[in-house]
Protein backbone atom coordinates (compact mmCIF):
# COMPACT_ATOMS: atom_id res chain seq x y z
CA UNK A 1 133.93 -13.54 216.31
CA UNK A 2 130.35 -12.82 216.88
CA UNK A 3 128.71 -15.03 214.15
CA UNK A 4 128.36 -15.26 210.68
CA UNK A 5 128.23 -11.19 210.00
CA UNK A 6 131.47 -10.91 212.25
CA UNK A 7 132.76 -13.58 209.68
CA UNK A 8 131.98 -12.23 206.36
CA UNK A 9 133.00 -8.82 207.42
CA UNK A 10 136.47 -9.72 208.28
CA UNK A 11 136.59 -12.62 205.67
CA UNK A 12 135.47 -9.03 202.95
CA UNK A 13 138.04 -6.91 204.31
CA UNK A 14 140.97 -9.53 203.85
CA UNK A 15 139.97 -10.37 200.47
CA UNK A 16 139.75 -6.62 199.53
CA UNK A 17 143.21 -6.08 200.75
CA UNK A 18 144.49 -8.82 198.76
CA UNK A 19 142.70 -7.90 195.56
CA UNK A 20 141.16 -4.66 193.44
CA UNK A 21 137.57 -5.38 194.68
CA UNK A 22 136.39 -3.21 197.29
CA UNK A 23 134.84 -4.67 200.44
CA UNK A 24 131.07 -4.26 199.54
CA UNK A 25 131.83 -6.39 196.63
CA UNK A 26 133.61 -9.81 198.39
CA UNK A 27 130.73 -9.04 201.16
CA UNK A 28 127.64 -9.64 198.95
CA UNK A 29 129.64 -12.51 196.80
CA UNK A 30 130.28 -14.38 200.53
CA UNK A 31 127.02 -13.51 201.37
CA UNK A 32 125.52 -15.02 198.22
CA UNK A 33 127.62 -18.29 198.33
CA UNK A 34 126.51 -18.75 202.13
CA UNK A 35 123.00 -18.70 200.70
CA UNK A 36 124.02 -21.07 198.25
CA UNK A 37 122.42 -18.73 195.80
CA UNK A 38 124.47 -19.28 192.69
CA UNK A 39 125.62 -22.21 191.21
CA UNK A 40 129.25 -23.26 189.51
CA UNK A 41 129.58 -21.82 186.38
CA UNK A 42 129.49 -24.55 183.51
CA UNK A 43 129.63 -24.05 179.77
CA UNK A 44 127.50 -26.57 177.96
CA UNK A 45 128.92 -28.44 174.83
CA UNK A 46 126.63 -26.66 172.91
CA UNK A 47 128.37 -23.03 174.37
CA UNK A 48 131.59 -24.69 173.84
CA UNK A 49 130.53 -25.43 170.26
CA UNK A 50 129.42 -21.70 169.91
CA UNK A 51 132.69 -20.35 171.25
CA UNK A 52 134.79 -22.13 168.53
CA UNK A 53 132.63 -20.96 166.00
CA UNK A 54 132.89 -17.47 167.36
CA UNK A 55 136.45 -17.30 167.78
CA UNK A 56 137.39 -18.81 164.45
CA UNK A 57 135.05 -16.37 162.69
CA UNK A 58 137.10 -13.53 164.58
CA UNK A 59 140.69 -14.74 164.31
CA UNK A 60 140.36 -15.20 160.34
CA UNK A 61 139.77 -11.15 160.18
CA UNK A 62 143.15 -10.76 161.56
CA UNK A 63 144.94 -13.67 160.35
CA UNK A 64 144.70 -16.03 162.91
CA UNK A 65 146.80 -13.84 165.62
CA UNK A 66 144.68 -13.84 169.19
CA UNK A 67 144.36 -11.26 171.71
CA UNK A 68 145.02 -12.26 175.16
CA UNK A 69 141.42 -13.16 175.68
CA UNK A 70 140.77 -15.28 172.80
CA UNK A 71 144.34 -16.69 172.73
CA UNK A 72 142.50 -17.65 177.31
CA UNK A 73 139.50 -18.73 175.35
CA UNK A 74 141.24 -20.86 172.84
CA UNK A 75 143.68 -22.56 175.65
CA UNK A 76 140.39 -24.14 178.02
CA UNK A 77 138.86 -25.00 174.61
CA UNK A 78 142.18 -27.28 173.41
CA UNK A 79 142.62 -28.72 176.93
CA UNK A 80 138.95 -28.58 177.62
CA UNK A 81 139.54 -27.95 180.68
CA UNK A 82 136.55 -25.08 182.16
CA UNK A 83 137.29 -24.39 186.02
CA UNK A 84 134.55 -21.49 187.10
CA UNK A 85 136.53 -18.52 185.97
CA UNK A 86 136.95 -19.95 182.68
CA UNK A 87 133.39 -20.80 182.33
CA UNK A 88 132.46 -17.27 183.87
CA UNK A 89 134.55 -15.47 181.15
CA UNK A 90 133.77 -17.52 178.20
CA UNK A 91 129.70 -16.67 178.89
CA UNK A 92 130.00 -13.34 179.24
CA UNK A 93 132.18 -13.60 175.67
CA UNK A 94 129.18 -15.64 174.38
CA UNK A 95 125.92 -13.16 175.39
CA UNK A 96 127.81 -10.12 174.21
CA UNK A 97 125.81 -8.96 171.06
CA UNK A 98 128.04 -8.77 168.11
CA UNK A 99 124.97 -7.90 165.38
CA UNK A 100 124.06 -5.07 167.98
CA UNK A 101 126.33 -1.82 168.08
CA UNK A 102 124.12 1.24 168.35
CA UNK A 103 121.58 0.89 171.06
CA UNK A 104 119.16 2.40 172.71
CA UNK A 105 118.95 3.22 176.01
CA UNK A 106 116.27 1.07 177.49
CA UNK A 107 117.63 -2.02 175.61
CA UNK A 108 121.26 -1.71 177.19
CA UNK A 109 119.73 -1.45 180.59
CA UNK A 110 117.84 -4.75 179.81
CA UNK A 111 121.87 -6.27 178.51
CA UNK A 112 123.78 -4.74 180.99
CA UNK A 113 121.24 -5.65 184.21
CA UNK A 114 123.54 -8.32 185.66
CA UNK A 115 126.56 -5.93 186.12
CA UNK A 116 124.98 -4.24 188.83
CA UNK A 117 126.30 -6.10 191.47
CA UNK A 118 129.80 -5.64 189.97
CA UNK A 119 132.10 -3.67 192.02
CA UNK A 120 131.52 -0.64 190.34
CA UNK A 121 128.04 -1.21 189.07
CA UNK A 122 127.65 -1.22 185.55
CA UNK A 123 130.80 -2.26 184.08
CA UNK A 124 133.46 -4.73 184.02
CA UNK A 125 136.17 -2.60 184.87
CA UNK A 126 137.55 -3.52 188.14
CA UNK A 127 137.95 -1.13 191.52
CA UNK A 128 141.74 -0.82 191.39
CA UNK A 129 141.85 -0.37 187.03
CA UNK A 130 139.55 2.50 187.38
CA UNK A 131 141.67 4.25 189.97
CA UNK A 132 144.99 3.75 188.10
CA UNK A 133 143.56 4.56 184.80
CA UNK A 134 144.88 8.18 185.04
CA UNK A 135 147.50 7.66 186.31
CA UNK A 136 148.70 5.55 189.66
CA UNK A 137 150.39 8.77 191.37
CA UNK A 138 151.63 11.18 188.07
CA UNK A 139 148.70 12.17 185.96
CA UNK A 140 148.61 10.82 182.44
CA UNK A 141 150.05 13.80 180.25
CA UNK A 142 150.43 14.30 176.50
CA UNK A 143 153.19 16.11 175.55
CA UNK A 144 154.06 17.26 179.21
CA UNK A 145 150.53 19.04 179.48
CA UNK A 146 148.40 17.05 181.88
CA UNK A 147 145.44 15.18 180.12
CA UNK A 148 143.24 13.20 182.39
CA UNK A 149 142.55 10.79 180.35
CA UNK A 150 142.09 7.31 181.02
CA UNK A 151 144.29 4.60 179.33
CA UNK A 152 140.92 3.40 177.96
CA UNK A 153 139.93 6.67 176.86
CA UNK A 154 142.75 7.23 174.79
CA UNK A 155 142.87 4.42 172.50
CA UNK A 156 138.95 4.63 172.14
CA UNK A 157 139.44 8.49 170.76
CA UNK A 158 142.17 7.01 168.51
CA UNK A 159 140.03 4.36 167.22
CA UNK A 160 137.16 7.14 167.07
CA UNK A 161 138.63 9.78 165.20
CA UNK A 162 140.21 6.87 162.83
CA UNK A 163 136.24 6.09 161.89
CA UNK A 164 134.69 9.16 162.37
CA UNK A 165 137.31 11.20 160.88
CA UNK A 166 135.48 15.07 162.66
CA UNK A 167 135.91 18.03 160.87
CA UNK A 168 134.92 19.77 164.45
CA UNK A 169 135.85 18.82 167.95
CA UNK A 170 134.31 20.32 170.52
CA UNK A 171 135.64 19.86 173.91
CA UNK A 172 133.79 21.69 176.94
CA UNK A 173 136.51 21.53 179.59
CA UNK A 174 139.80 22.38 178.76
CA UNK A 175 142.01 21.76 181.61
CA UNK A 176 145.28 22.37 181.12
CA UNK A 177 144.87 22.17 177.75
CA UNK A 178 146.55 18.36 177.36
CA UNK A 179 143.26 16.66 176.12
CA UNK A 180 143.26 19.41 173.35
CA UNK A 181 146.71 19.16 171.93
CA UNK A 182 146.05 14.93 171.69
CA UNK A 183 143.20 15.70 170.20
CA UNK A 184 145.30 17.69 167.57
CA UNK A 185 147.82 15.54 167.29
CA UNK A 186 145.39 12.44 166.82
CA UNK A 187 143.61 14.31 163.90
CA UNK A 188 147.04 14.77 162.76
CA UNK A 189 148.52 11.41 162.28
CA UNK A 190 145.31 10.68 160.37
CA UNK A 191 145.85 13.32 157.93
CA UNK A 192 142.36 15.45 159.22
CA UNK A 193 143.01 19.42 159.29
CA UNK A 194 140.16 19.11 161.98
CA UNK A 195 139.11 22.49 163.77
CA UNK A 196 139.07 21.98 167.95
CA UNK A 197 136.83 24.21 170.03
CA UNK A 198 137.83 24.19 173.58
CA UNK A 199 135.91 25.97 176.18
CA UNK A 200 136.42 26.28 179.51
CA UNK A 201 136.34 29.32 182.23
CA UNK A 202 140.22 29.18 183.21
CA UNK A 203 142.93 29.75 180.55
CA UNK A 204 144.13 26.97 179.19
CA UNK A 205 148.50 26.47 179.02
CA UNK A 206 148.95 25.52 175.80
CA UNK A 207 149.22 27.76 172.66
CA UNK A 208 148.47 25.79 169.80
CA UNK A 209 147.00 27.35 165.85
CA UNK A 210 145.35 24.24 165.54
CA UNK A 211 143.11 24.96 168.73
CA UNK A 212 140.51 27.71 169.20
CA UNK A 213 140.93 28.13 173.29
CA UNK A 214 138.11 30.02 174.06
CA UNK A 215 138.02 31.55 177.99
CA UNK A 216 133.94 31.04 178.55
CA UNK A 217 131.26 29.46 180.49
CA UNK A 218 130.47 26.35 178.90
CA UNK A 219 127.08 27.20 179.51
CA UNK A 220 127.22 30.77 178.36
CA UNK A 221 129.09 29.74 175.59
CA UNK A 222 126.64 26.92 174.73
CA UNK A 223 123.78 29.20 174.53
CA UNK A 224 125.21 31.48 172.28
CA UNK A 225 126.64 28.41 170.37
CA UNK A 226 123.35 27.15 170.18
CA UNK A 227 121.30 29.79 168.03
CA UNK A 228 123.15 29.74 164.76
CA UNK A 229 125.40 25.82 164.84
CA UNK A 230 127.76 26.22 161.74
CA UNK A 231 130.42 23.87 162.41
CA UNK A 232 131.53 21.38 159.63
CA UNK A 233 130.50 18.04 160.34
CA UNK A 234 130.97 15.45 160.91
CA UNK A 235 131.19 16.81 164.75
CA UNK A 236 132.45 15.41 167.97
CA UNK A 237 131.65 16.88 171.45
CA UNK A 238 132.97 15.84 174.14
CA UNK A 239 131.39 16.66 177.45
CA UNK A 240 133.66 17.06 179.98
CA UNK A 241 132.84 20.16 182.75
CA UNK A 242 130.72 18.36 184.90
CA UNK A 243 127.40 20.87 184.55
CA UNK A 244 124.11 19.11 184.97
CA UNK A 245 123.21 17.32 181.82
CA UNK A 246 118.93 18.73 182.18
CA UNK A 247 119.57 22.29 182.47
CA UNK A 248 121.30 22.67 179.14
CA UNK A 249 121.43 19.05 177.08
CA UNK A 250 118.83 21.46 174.33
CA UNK A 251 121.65 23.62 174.12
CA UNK A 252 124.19 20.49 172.89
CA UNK A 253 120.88 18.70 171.10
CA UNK A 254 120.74 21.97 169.04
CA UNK A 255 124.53 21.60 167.52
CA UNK A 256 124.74 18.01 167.13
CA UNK A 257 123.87 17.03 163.32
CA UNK A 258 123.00 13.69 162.37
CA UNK A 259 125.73 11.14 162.31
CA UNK A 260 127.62 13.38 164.62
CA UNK A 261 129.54 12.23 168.47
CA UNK A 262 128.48 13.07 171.77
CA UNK A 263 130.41 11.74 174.36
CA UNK A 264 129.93 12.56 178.41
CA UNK A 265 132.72 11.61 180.42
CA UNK A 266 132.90 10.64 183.89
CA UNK A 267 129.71 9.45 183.61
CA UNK A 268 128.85 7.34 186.32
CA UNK A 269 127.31 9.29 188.59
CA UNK A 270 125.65 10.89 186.12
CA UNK A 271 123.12 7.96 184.34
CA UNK A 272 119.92 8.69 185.76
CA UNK A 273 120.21 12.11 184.24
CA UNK A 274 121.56 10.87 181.10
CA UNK A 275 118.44 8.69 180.65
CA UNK A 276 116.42 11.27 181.34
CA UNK A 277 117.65 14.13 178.95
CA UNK A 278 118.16 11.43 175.95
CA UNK A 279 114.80 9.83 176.49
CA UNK A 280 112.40 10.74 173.19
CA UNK A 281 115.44 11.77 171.23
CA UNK A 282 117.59 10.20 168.71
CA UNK A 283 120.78 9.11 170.78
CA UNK A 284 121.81 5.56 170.79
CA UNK A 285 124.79 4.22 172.38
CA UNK A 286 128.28 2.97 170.30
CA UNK A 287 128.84 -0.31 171.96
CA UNK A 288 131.60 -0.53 169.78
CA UNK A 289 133.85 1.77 171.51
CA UNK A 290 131.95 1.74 175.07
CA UNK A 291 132.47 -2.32 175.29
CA UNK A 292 136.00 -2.80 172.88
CA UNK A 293 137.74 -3.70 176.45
CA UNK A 294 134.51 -5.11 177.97
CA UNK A 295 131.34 -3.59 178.74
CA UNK A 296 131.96 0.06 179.97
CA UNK A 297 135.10 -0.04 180.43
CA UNK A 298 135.85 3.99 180.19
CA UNK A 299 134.84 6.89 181.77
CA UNK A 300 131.97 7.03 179.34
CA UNK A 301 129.66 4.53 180.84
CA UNK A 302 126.52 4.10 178.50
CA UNK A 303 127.39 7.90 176.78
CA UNK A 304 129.51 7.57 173.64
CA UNK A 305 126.87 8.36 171.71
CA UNK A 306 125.56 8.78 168.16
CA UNK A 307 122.59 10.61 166.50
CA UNK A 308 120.53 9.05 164.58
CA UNK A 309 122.84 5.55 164.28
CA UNK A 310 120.91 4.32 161.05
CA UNK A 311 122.51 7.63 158.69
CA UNK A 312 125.46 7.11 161.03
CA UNK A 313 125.86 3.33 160.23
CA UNK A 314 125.52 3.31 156.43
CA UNK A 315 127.85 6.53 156.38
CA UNK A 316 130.60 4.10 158.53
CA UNK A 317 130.05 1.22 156.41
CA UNK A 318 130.55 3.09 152.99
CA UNK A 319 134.07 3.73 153.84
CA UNK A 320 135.27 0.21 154.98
């Protein structure tokens, strides 16, 4: 080899193989350790002593029965043993807000600076996860209509609808029609008789009464949408064709009531423009459902969103 760079290329490459990190991740972690520019990980007593705490507080809410995490948290803690991946792990546990679910959009940049350098910036969810979250061949489908859905995405709209409890969905991008009919079937199961709009340009292969499949532009169908909003609320919309957010986020901004959902999947690609139409309006972000299996883990990076979370919060909290 030809020096160091010869080295850490080839060194990035085998570790990538081996692993679900992609190349330009192991490159600037070798890089970084070469330069001796981070330290081991250690957890303090005093972390240690704020872990316990933590985890003790959460366990009693569900009678003392861990998840995998906490029962890996609990495990170093009685053995007190803390090699760097435990450490690593149990402080990113620790600085996770828990008195801080809607958010705006500058102060989640300032929380979530240090996942930049992740392998896919921004979130916790590794390389290989987000390419088998759909499915690792065989799309994810619901009822044999394909979905495309993530894994993640589907137990967050579970746990979304449970709290939410829409009387309007409206989906802009119908597919196949498969993210529709779980939709349905979600509202279902929670006893909600809960109208779903479904737009999109192609026609859609399911045939369903609970379902208004409406063969539009989600544009078009936006503007006319736009002029005279009478959908019962509370109202989930679900962005999902892939249009650019600027030229028509007035046209969504005009529907969306207080306390009601916007969410914009596939939305990493897409955050510059997302802080840039939400900027001077009243959208904060849910960490509750954008961090339940760590931070942005789900299509919806930074964009499951609420308006105005203070009407949004005490309406939540008067049914628990």
């Amino acid at each position: 080899m030809n020096g160091d760079s010869d080295f850490v290329r080839a060194l990035s490459e085998f570790l990538a193989f081996h692993t679900e990190q992609p190349t330009a991740y192991f490159n600037g972690l070798i890089n970084s350790f070469m330069r001796a520019a981070q330290g081991r990980p250690n957890l303090e007593s005093s972390a240690k002593d704020k872990l316990a705490k933590r985890l003790k507080l959460e366990l009693e809410t569900y009678r003392d029965v861990p998840t995998f995490l906490q029962n890996y948290l609990l495990t170093h803690l009685a053995h007190g043993a803390w090699p760097p991946q435990a450490a690593f792990v149990a402080t990113r546990y620790l600085a996770r807000p828990t008195n801080e679910r809607f958010m705006s959009w500058q102060r989640r940049q300032q929380l979530t600076s240090e996942l930049t350098s992740e392998s896919i910036g921004g979130t916790e969810l590794g390389f290989r996860q987000m390419l088998y979250s759909q499915g690792a061949g065989a799309v994810f489908s619901w009822r044999g209509v394909p979905c495309f859905k993530s894994n993640y995405d589907i137990a967050l709209y579970s746990m979304l609808l449970d709290e939410l409890r829409p009387r309007t969905i409206i989906e802009l991008g119908s597919g196949a029609g498969g993210s529709s009919l779980l939709f349905a079937d979600l509202c279902a199961s929670k006893g909600l008789s809960t109208k779903i709009i479904s737009v999109d340009r192609a026609v859609a292969k399911v045939s369903d009464p609970r379902i208004a499949f409406i063969q539009a532009d989600c544009l078009e169908w936006l503007a006319e949408s736009g002029k005279s909003p009478k959908f019962e609320r509370p109202c989930l919309l679900i962005e999902d064709f892939h249009g650019d957010l600027a030229g028509f986020f007035d046209k969504i901004d005009a529907i969306l009531e207080e306390n009601d959902y916007l969410v914009i999947e596939d939305s990493l690609p897409k955050q510059n423009r997302i802080a840039e139409t939400i900027a001077g309006r009243p959208y904060f972000i849910d960490c509750k459902y954008t961090d339940f299996f760590g931070v942005n883990c789900t299509s919806a990076i930074n964009s499951i969103l609420v308006k105005d979370p203070s009407l949004a919060k005490s309406h939540m909290d008067a049914k628990i």
